[in-house]
N, C-alpha and C. Protein backbone atom coordinates (compact mmCIF):
# COMPACT_ATOMS: atom_id res chain seq x y z
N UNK A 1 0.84 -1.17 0.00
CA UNK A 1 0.00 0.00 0.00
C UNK A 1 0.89 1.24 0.00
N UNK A 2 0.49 2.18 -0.48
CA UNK A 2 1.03 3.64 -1.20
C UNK A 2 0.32 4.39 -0.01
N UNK A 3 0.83 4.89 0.99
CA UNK A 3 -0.30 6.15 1.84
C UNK A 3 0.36 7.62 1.52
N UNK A 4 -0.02 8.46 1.49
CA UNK A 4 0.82 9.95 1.32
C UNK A 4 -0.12 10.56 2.08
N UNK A 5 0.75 11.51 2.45
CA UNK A 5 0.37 12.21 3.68
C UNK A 5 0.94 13.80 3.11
N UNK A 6 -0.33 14.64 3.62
CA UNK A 6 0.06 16.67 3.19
C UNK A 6 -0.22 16.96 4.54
N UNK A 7 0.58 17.86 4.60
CA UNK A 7 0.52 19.12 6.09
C UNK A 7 0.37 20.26 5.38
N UNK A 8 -0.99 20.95 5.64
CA UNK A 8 -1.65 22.49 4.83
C UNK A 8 -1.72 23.17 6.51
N UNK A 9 -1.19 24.54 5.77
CA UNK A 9 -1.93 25.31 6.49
C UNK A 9 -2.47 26.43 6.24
N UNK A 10 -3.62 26.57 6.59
CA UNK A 10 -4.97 27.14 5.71
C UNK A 10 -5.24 28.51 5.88
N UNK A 11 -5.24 29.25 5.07
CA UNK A 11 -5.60 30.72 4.89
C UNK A 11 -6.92 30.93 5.87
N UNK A 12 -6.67 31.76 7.12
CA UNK A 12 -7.69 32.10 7.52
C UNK A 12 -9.33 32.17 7.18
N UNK A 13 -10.09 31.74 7.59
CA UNK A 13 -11.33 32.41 7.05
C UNK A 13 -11.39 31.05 5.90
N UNK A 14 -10.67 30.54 5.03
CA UNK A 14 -10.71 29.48 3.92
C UNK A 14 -11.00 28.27 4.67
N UNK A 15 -11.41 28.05 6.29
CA UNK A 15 -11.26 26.79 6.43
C UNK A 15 -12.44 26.01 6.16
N UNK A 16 -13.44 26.37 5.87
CA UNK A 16 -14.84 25.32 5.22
C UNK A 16 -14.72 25.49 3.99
N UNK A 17 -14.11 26.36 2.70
CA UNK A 17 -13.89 25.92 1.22
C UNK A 17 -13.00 24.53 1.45
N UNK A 18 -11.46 24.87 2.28
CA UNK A 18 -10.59 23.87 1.99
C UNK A 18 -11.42 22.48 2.60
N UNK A 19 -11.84 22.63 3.65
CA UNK A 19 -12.77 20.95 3.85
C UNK A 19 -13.37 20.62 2.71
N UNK A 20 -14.28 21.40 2.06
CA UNK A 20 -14.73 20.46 1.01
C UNK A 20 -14.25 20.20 0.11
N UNK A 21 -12.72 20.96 -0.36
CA UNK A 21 -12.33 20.54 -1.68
C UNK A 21 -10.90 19.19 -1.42
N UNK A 22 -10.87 19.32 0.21
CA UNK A 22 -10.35 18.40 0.98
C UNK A 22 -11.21 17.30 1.08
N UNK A 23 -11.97 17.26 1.57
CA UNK A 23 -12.56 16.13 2.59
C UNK A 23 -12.61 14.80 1.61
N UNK A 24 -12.82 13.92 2.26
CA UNK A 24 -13.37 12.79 1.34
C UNK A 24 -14.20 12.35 0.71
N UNK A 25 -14.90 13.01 0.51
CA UNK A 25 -15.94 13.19 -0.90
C UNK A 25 -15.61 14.35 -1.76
N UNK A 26 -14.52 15.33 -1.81
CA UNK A 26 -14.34 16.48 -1.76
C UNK A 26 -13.77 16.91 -3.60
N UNK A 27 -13.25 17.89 -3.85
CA UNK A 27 -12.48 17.13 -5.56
C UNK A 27 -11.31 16.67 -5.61
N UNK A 28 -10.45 16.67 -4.50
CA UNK A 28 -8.92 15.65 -4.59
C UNK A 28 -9.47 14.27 -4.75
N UNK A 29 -10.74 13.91 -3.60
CA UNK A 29 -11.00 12.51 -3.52
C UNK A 29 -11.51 11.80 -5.03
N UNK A 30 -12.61 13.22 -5.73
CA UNK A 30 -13.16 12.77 -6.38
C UNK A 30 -12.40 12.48 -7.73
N UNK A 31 -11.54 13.18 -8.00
CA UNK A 31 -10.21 13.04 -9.23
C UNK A 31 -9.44 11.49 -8.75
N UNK A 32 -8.68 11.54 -7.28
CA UNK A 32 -7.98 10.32 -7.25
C UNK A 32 -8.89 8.76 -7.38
N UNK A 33 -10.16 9.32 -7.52
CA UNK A 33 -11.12 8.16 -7.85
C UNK A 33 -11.31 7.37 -9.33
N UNK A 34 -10.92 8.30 -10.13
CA UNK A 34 -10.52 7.99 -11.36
C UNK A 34 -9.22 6.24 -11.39
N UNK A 35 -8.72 6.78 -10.35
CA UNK A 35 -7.57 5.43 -10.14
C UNK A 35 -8.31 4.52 -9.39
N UNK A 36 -8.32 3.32 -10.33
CA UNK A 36 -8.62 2.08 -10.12
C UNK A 36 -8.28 1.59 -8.95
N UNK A 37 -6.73 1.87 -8.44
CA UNK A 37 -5.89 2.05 -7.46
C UNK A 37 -6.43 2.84 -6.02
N UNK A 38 -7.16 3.42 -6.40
CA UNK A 38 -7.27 4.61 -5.01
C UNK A 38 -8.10 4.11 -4.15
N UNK A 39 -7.50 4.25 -2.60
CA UNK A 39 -8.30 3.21 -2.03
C UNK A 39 -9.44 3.98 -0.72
N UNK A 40 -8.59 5.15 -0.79
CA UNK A 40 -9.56 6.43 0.35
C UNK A 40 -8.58 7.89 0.34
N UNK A 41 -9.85 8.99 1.14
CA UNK A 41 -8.54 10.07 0.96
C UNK A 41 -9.62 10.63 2.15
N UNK A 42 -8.67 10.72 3.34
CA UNK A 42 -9.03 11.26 4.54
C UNK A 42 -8.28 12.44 5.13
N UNK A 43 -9.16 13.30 5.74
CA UNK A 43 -9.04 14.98 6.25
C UNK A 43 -8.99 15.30 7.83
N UNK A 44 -7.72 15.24 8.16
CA UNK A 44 -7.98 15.85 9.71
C UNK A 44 -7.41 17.04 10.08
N UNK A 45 -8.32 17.82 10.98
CA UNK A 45 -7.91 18.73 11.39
C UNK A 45 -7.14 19.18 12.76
N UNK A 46 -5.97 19.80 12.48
CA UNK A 46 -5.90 20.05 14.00
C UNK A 46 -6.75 20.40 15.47
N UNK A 47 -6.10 20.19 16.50
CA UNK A 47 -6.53 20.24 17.54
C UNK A 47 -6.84 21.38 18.05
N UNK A 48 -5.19 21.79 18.59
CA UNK A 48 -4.25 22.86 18.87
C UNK A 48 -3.96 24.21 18.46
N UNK A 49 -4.25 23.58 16.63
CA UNK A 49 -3.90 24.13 15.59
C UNK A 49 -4.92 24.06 14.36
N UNK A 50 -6.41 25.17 14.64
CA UNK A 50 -7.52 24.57 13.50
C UNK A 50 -6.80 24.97 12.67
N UNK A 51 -6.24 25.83 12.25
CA UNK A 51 -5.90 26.42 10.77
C UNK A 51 -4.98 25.14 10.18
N UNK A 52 -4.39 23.92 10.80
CA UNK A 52 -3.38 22.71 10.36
C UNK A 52 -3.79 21.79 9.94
N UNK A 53 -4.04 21.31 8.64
CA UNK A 53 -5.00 19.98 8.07
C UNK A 53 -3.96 19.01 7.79
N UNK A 54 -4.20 17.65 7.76
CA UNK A 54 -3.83 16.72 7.45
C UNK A 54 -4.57 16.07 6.37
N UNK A 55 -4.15 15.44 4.90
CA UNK A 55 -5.02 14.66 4.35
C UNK A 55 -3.87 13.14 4.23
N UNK A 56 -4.54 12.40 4.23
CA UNK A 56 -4.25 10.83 4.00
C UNK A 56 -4.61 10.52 2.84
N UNK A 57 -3.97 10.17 1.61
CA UNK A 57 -4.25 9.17 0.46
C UNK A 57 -3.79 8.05 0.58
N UNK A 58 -4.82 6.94 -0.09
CA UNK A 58 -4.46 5.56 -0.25
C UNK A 58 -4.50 5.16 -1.59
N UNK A 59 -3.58 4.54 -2.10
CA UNK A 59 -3.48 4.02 -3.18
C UNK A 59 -3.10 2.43 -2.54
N UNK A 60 -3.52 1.52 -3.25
CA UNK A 60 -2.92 0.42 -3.22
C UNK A 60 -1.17 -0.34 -3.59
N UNK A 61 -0.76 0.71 -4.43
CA UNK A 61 0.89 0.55 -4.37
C UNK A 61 1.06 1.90 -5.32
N UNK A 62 2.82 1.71 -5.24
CA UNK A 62 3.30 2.68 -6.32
C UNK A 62 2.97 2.74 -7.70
N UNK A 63 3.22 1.91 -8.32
CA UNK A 63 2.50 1.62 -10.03
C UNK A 63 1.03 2.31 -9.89
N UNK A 64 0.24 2.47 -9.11
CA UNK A 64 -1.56 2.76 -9.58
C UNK A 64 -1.28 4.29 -9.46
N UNK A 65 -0.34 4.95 -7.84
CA UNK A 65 0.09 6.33 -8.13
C UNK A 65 0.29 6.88 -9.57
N UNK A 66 1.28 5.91 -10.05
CA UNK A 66 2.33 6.62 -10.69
C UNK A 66 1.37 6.20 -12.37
N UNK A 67 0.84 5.21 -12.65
CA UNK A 67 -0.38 5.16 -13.44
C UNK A 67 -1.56 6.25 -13.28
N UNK A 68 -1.78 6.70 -12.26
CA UNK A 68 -2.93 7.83 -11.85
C UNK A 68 -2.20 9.19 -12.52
N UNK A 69 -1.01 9.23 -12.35
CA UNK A 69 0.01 10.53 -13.22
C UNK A 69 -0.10 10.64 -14.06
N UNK A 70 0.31 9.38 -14.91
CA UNK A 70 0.51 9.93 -16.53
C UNK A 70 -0.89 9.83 -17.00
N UNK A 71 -2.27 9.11 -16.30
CA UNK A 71 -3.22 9.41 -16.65
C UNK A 71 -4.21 10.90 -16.67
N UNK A 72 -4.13 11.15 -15.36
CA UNK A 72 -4.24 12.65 -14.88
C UNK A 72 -3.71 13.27 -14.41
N UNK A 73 -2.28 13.69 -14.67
CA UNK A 73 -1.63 14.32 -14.21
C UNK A 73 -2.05 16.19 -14.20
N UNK A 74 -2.61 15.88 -15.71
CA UNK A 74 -2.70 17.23 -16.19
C UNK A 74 -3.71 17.95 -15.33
N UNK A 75 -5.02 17.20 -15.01
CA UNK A 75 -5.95 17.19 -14.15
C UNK A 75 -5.52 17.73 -12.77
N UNK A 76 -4.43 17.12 -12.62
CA UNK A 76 -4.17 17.17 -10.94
C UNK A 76 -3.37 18.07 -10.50
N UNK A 77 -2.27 19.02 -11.76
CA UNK A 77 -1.67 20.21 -12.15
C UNK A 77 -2.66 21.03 -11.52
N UNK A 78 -3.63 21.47 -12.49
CA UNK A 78 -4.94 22.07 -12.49
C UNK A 78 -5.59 22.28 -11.68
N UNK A 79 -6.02 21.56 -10.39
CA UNK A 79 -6.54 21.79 -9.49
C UNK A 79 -5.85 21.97 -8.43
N UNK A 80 -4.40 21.32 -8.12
CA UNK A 80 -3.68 22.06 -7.27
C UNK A 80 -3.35 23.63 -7.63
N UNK A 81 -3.20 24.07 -8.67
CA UNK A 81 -3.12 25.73 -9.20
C UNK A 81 -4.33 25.81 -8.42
N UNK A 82 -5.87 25.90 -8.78
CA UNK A 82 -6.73 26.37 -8.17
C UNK A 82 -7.31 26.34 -6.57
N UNK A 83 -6.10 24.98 -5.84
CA UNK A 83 -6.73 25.10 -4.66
C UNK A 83 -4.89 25.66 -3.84
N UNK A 84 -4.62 26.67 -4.88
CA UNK A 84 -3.10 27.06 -4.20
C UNK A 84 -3.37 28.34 -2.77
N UNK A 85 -4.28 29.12 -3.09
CA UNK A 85 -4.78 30.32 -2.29
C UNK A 85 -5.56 30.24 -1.37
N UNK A 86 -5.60 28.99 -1.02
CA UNK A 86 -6.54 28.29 0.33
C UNK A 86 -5.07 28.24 1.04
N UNK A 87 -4.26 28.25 0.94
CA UNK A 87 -3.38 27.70 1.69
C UNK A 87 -1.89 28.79 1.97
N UNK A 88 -1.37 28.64 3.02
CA UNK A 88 -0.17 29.27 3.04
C UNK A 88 1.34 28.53 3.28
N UNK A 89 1.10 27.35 3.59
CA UNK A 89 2.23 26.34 2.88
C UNK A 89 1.42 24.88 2.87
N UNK A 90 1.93 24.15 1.78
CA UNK A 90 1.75 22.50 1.92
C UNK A 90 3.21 22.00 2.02
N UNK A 91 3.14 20.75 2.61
CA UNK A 91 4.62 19.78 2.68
C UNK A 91 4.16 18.36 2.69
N UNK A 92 4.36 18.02 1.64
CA UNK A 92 4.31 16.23 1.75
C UNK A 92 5.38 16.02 3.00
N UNK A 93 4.54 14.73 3.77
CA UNK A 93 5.36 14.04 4.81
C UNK A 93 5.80 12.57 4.10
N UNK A 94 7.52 12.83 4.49
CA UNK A 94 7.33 11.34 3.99
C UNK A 94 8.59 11.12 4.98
């Protein structure tokens, strides 16, 4: 299994757009659904820290990721541009 993990932290005032274009029904979930591969995409929020989101993707291995790329990559360009101003940094954890 493939999990990836983002640390956002969210433009004031943006934090109920970014849930839904976050959450798991949301349009990250609904694009990585396209992959045959994709197995969930979960949203948590900080505690401590509301403005600090966490999302969880599952893919079933590397190949369905990396198949989900050259399939929609262009797609997934695209909507990270549009969900860039919700946010004031992201960092993949790995």
């Amino acid at each position: 299994m493939l999990v990836r993990v983002w640390e956002y932290e969210v433009v004031p005032g943006r934090e109920a757009e970014f849930e839904r274009l976050y959450g798991s029904a949301g349009a990250w979930a609904q694009l990585f659904a396209r992959s045959a591969g994709h197995l969930s995409t979960e949203l948590y929020r900080g505690v401590d820290q509301p403005a600090r989101y966490l999302t969880v993707d599952r893919f079933s291995d590397t190949d369905s990721w990396h198949q989900f790329l050259r399939e929609h990559g262009d797609d997934y360009a695209e909507l990270d541009s549009r969900c860039a101003e919700l946010t004031t940094s992201q960092v993949e954890i790995r």
